[in-house]
N, C-alpha and C. Protein backbone atom coordinates (compact mmCIF):
# COMPACT_ATOMS: atom_id res chain seq x y z
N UNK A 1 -155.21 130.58 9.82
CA UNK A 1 -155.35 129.72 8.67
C UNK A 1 -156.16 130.39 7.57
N UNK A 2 -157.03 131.05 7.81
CA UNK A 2 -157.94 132.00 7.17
C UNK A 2 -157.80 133.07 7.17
N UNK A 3 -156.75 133.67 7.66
CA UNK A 3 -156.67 135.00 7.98
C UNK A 3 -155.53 135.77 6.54
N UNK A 4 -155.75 136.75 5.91
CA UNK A 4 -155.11 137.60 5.08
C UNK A 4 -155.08 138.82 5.19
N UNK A 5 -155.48 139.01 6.14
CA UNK A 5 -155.13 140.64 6.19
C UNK A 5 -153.74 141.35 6.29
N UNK A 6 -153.95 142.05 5.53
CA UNK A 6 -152.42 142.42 5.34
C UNK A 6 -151.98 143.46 6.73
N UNK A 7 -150.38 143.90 6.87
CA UNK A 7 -150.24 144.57 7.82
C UNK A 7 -150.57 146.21 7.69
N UNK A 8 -150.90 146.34 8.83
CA UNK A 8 -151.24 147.88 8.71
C UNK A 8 -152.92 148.14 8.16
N UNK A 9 -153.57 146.99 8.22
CA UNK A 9 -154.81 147.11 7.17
C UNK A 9 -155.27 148.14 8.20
N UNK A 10 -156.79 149.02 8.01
CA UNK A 10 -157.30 149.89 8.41
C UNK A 10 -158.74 149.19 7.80
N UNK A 11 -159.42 148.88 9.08
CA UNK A 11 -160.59 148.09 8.75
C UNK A 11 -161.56 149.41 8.87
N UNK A 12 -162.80 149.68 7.54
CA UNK A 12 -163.60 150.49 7.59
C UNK A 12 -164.38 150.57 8.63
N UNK A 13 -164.87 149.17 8.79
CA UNK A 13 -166.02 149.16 9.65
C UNK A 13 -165.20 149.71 11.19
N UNK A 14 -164.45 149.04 11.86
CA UNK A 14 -163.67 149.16 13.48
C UNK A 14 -163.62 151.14 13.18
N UNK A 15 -163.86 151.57 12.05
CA UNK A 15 -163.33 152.94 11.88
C UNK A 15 -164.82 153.70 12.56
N UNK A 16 -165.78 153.37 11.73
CA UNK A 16 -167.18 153.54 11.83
C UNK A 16 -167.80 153.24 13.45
N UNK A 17 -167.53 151.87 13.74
CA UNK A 17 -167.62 152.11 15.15
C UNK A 17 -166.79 152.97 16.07
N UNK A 18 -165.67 153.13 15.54
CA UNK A 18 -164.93 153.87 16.92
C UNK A 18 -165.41 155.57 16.65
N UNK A 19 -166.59 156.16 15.83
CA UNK A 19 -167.03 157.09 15.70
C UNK A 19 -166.29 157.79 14.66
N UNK A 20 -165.48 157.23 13.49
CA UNK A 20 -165.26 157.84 12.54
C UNK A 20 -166.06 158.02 11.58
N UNK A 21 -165.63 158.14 10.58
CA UNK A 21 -165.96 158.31 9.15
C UNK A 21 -165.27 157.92 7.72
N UNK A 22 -165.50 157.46 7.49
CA UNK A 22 -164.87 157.28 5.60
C UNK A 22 -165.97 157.68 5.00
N UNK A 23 -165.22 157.41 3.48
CA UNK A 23 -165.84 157.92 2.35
C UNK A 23 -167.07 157.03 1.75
N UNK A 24 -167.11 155.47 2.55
CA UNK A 24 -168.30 155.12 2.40
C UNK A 24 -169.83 154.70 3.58
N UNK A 25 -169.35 155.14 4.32
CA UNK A 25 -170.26 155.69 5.75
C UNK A 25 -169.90 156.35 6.71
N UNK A 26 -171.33 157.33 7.08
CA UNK A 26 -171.07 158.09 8.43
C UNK A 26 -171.61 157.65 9.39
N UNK A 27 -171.21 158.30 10.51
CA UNK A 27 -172.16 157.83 11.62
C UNK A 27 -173.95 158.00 11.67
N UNK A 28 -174.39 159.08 10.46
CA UNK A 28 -176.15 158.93 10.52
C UNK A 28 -175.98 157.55 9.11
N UNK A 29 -175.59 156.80 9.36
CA UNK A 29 -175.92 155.14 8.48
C UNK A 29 -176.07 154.46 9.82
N UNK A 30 -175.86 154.43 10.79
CA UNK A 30 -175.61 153.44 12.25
C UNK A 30 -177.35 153.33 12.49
N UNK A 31 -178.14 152.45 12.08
CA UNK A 31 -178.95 152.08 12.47
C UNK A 31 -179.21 151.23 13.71
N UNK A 32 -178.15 150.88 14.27
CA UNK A 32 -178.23 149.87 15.60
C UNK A 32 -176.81 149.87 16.06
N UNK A 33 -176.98 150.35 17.29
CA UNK A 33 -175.70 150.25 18.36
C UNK A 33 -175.94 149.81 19.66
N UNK A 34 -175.84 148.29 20.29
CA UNK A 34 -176.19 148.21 21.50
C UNK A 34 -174.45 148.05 22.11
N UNK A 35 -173.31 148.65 21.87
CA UNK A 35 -172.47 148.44 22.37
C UNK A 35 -171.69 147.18 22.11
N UNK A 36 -172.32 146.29 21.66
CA UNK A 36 -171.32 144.91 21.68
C UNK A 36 -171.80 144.48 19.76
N UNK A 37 -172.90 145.21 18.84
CA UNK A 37 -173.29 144.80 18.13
C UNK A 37 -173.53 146.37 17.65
N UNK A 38 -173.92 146.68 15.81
CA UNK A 38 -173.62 147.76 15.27
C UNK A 38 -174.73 146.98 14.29
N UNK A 39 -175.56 147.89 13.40
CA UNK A 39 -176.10 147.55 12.12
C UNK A 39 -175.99 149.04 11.42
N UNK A 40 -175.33 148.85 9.90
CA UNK A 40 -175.50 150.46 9.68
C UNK A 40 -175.96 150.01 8.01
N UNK A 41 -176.57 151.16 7.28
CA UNK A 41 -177.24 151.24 6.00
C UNK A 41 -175.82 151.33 4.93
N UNK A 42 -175.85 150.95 3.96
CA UNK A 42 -174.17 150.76 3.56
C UNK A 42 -174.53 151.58 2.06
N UNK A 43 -174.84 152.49 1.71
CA UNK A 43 -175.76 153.09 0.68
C UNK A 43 -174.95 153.42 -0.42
N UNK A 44 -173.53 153.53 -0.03
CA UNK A 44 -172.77 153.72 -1.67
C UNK A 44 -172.26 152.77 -1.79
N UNK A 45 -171.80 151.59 -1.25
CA UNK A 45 -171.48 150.51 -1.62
C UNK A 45 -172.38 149.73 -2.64
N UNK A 46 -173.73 149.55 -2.48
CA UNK A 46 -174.37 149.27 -3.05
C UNK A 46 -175.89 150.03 -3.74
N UNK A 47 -175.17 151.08 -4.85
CA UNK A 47 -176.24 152.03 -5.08
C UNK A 47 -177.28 151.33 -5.74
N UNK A 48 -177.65 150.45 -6.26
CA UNK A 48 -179.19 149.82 -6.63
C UNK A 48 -179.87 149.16 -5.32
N UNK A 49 -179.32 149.33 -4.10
CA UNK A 49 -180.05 148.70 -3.16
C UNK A 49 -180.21 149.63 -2.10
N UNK A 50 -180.58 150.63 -1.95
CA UNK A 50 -180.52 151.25 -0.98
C UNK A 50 -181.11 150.85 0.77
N UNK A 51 -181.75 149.67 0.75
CA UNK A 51 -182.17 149.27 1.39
C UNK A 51 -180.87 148.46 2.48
N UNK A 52 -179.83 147.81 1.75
CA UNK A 52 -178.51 146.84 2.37
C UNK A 52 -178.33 147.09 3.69
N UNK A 53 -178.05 146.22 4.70
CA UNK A 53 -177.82 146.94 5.89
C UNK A 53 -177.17 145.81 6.45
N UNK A 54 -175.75 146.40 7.00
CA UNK A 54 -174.49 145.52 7.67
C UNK A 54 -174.89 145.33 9.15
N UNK A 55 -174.93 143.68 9.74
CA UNK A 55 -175.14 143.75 10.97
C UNK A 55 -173.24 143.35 11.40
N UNK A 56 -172.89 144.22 12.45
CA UNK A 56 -171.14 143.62 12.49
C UNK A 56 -171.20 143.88 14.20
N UNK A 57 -170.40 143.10 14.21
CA UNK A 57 -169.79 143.34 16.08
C UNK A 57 -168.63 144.03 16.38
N UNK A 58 -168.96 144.28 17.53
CA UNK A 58 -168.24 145.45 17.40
C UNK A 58 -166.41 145.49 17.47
N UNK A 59 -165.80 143.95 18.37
CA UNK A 59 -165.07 143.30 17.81
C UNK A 59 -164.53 142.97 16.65
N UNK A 60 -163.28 143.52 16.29
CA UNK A 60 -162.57 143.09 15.25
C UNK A 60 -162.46 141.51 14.73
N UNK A 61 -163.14 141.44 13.32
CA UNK A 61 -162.25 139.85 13.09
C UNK A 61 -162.23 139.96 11.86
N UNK A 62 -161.42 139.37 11.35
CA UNK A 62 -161.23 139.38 10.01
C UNK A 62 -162.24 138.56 9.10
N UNK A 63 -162.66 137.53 9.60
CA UNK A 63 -163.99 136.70 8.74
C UNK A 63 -164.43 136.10 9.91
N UNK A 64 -165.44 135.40 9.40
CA UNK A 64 -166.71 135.05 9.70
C UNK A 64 -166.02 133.33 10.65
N UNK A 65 -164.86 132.60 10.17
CA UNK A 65 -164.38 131.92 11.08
C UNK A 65 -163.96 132.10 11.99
N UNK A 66 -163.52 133.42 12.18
CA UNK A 66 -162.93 133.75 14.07
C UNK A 66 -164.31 134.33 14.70
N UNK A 67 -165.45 134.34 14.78
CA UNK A 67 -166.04 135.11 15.39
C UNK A 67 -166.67 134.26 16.05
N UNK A 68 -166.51 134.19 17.20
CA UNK A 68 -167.60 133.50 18.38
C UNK A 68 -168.34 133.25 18.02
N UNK A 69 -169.05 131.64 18.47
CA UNK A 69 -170.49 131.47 18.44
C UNK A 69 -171.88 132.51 18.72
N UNK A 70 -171.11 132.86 19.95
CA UNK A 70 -172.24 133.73 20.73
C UNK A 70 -172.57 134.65 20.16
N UNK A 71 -170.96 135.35 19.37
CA UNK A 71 -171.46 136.95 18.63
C UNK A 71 -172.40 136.33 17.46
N UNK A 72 -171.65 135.65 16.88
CA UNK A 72 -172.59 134.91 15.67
C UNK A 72 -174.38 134.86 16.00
N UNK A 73 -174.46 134.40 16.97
CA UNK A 73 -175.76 134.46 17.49
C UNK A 73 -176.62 135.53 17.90
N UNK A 74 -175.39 136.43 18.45
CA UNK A 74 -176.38 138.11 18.80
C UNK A 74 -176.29 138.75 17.10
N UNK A 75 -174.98 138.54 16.16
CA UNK A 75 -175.52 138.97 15.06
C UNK A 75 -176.78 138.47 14.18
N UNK A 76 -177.11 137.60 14.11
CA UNK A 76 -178.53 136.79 13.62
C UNK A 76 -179.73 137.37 14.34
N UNK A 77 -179.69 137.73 15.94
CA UNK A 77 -180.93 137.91 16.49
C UNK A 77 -181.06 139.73 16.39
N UNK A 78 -179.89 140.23 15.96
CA UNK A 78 -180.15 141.50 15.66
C UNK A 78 -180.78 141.55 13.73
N UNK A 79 -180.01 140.83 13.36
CA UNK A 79 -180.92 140.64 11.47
C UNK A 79 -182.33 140.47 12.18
N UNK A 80 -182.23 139.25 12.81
CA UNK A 80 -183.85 139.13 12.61
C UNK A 80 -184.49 140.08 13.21
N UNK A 81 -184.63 140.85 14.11
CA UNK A 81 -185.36 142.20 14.58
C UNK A 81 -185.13 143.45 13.49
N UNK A 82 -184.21 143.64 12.62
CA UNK A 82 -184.19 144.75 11.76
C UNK A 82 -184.78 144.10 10.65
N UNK A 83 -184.96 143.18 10.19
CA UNK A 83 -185.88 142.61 9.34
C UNK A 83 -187.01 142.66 9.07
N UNK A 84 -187.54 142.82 10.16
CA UNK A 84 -188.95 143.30 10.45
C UNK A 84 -189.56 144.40 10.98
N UNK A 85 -188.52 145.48 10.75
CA UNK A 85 -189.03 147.18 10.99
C UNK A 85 -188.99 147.68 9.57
């Protein structure tokens, strides 16, 4: 119902975790990898903030309505611990 992704899309991030690379992060941006959860520094996306930092799972979804409660919940308790380093 929410879903638009077109066919063939090539999601950056699923790229980044599976140990690639694009042209807007490498693997030294991966500030947090416990295997089921990823946080990485997103630094050309947003060049006045160098600080930005993506918490994502490591699971594919297209938005924020397909994603499990639970991941939803390990993504929040991973913000809140990088929040405060």
């Amino acid at each position: 119902m929410y879903n638009h992704e077109p066919a063939g899309y090539e999601c950056p991030f699923c790229i980044l975790i599976a140990g690639g690379e694009t042209e807007y992060n490498k693997q030294s941006d991966i500030i947090y990898n416990d295997g089921k959860i990823a946080a990485f520094v997103s630094p050309k996306w947003w060049p006045n903030n160098p600080g930005n930092v993506l918490v994502i799972p490591h699971k594919h979804t297209e938005n924020i309505y397909d994603v499990p409660d639970e991941v939803l919940a390990e993504i929040n308790r991973v913000g809140n611990i990088l929040s405060k380093i």
